[in-house]
Each structure stands twice: as C-alpha cells, then as structure tokens.
Protein backbone atom coordinates (compact mmCIF):
# COMPACT_ATOMS: atom_id res chain seq x y z
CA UNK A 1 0.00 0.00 0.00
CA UNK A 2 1.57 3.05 -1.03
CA UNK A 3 1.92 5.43 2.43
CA UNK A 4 1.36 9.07 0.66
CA UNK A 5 -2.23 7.19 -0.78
CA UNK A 6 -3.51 5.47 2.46
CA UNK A 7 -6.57 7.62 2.11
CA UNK A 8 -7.50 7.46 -1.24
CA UNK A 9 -9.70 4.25 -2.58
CA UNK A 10 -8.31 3.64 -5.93
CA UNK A 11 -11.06 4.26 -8.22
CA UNK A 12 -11.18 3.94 -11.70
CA UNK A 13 -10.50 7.19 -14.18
CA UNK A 14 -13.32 6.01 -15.90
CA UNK A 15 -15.56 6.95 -13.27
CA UNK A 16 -13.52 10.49 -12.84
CA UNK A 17 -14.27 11.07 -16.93
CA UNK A 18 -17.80 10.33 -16.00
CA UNK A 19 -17.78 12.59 -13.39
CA UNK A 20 -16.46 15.11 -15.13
CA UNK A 21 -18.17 14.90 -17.60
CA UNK A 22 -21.55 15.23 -15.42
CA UNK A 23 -20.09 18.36 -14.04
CA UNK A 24 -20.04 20.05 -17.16
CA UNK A 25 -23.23 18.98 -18.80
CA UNK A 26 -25.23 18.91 -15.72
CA UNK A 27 -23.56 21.86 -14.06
CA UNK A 28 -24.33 24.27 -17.62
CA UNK A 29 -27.78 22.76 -17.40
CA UNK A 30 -28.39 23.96 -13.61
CA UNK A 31 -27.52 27.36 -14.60
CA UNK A 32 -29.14 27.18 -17.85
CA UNK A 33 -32.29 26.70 -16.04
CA UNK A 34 -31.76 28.37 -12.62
CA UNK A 35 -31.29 31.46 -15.06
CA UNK A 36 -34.75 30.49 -16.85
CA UNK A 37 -36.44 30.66 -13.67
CA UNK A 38 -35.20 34.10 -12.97
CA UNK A 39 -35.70 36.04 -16.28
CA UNK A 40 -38.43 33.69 -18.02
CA UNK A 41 -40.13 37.17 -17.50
CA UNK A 42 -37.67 38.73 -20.42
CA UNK A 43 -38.30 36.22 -22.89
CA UNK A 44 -41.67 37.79 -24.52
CA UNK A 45 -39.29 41.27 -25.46
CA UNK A 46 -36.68 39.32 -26.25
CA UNK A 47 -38.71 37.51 -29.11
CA UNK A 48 -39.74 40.66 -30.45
CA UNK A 49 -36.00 41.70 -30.45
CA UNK A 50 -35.23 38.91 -32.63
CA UNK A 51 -37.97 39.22 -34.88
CA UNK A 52 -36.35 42.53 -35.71
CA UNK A 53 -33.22 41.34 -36.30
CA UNK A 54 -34.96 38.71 -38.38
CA UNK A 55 -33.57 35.11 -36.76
CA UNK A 56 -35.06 32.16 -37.66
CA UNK A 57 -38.22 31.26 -37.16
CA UNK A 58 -37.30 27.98 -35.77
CA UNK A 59 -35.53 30.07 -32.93
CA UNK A 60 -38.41 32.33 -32.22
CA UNK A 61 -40.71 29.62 -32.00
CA UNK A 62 -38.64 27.56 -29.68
CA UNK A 63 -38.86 30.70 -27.63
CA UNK A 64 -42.56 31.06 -27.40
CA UNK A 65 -42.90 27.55 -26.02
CA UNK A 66 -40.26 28.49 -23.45
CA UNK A 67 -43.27 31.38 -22.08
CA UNK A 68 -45.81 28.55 -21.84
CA UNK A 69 -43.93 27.12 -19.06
CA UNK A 70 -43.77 28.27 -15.58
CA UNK A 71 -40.64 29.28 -13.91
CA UNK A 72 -40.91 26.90 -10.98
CA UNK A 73 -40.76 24.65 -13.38
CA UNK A 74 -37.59 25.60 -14.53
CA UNK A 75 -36.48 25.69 -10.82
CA UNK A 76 -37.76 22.25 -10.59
CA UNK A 77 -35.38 21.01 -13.57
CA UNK A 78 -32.43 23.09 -12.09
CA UNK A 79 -32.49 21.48 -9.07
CA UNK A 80 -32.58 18.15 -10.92
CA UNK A 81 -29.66 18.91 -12.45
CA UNK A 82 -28.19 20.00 -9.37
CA UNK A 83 -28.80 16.58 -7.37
CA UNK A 84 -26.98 14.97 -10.12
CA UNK A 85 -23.68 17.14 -9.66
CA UNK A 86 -23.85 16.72 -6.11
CA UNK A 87 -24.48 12.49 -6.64
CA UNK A 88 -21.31 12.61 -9.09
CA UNK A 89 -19.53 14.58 -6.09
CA UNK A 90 -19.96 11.67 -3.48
CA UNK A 91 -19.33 9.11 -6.22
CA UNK A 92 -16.03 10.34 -6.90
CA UNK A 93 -15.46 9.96 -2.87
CA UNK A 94 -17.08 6.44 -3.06
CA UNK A 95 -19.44 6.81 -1.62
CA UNK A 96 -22.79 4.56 -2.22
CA UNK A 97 -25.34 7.22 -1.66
CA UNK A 98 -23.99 9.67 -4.71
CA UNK A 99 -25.15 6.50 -7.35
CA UNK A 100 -28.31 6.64 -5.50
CA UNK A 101 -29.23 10.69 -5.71
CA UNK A 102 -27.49 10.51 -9.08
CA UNK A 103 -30.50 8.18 -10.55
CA UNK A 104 -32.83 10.08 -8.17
CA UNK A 105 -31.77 12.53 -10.61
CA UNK A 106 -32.15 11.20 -13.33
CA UNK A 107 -35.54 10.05 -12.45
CA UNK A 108 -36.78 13.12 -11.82
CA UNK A 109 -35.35 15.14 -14.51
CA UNK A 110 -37.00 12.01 -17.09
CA UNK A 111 -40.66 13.28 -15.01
CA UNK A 112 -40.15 16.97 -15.02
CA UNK A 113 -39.10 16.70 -19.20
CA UNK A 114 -41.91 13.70 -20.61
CA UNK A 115 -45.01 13.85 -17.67
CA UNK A 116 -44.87 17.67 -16.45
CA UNK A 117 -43.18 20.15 -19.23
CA UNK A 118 -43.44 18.01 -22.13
CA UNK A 119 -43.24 20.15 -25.58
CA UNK A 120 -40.12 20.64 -27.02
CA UNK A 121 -38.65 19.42 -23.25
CA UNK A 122 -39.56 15.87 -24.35
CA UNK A 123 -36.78 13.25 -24.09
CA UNK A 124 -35.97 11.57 -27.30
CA UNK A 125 -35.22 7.71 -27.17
CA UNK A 126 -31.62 8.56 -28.12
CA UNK A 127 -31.38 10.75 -25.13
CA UNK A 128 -33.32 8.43 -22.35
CA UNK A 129 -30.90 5.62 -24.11
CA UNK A 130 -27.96 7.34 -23.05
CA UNK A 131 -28.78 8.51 -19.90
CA UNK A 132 -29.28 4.83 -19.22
CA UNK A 133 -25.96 3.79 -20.22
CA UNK A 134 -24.34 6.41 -18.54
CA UNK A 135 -26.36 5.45 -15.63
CA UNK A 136 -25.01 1.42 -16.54
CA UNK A 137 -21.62 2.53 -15.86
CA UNK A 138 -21.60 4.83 -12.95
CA UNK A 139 -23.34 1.35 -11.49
CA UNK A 140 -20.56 -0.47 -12.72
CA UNK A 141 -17.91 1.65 -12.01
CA UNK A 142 -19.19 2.58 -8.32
CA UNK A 143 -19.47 -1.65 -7.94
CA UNK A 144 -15.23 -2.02 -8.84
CA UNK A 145 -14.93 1.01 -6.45
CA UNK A 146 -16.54 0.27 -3.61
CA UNK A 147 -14.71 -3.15 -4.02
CA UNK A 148 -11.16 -2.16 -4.10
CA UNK A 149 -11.91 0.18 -1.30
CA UNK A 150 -13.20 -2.57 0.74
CA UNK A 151 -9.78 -4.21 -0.03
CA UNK A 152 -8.19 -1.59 0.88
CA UNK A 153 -9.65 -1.73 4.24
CA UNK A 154 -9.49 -5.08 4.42
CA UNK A 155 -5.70 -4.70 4.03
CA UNK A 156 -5.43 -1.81 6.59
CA UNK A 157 -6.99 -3.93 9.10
CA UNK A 158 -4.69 -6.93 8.07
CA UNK A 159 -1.42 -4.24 8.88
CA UNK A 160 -2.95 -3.36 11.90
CA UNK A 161 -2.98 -6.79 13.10
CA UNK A 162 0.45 -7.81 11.89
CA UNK A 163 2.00 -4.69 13.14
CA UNK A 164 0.63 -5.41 16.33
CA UNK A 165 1.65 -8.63 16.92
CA UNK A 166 5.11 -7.47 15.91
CA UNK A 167 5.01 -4.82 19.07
CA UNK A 168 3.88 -8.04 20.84
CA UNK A 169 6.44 -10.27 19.52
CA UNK A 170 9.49 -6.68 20.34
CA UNK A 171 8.55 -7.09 23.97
C-alpha cells in the first residue's frame, strides 16, 4: 500500500471522466435553467428583439414555447440537475449514496421533461438511451470502487494486526 495514498480508494479514471463529464453537462444545465427561472419574465421582449433582427423562425418559436412554461418549473429542472452534480460529487469519494441521488436525478429530470413540461422538453429515445448507459456505468464503475476500497480496508486492518503482533512479539 503506497503510504502518501492510504486515504484514497483507488477508483477507476473512468468513473472520474464520467464525473467530469456530469459536471459540465449537468452543471451548464443547472444554470441554464436556474437562469430560466429568474428572467423567463424577459423572454416575450426578447422575441420581439429577434424578430427585428430577423432570426429564424425555428428560434423564435422555440422561444414562445419556453413562455408557456412556468418558472418553478424551470427551478424544478435546475435542481434536478443540481442533485446529479452533487451524486457525481460523493461518487467520486465512493461513496454509495452519490449512485443513489445521481439516478434520483435522473428520475426526476426524465418526469419533469416527458409527464410535467413536455413540448419541445420531451426526451428523445436517443437521449433516455444514453442517460441509461451512462447510468449502466456509474453502477458499474461505483461496484469495482466500492470493491477495491473494501480491499483496501481489508488490508489496513490486516497491517494493523500484523503490526501489532510485531510490538507483541518486540517485547
């Protein structure tokens, strides 16, 4: 066991891409939406604005189903988002719970998008596909972690005793 690592469960850097990776997507999304709760107000003068400058109409109509919904409801999806940074967090620490509020997450944001919002917030098969692989192999990856972790304990312990009995064995 190396002696400048004793505290740190080897985990895999799969599980830190992963990670990282749900900091950046989920952490843009929490302020993507925390900001649509607090200025869902500016949106209606904002489509006129780019009616003047003459966007596309795709945009502008993407942005008039953004005023149909309410902004606790984009508070709501920013806290989802939120849960899931904070479940990435704890898994990177291994620590069992973070898996669990990470799919808590996930669950909820899958409920807020296809049963409350719906529109153009609807998941697409491709996208509930992926969020169930990436789900497959936090699972995974939190499984090999916890278990080398438990070996590492399991080791510690064994030192403990040995080192013991050699204090024992000095006397």
């Amino acid at each position: 066991m190396d002696p400048f690592n004793e505290n740190k469960p080897a985990r895999s850097p799969w599980l830190v891409v992963l990670a990282v990776l749900t900091f950046i997507f989920s952490g843009m999304s929490f302020l993507g939406y925390f900001m649509m709760s607090m200025t869902s107000g500016a949106i209606p003068s904002a489509i006129e604005m780019y009616e003047n400058m003459g966007m596309p109409n795709e945009l502008i109509e993407a942005m008039r189903h953004l005023t149909e919904v309410p902004s606790w409801q984009f508070l709501l999806l920013s806290l989802g988002y939120a849960l899931a940074v904070i479940g990435a967090a704890l898994m990177l620490k291994i620590n069992k719970i973070g898996l669990h509020l990470y799919i808590i997450a996930q669950i909820w944001l899958f409920v807020m998008c296809n049963l409350v919002i719906r529109g153009i917030f609807s998941m697409s098969l491709l996208s509930i596909f992926m969020t169930i692989v990436v789900i497959s192999c936090y699972w995974l990856l939190m499984r090999e972690a916890l278990r080398n972790k438990e070996n590492e304990n399991q080791i510690a312990d064994y030192e403990e005793i040995t080192e013991d009995q050699d204090d024992d064995d000095d006397e």
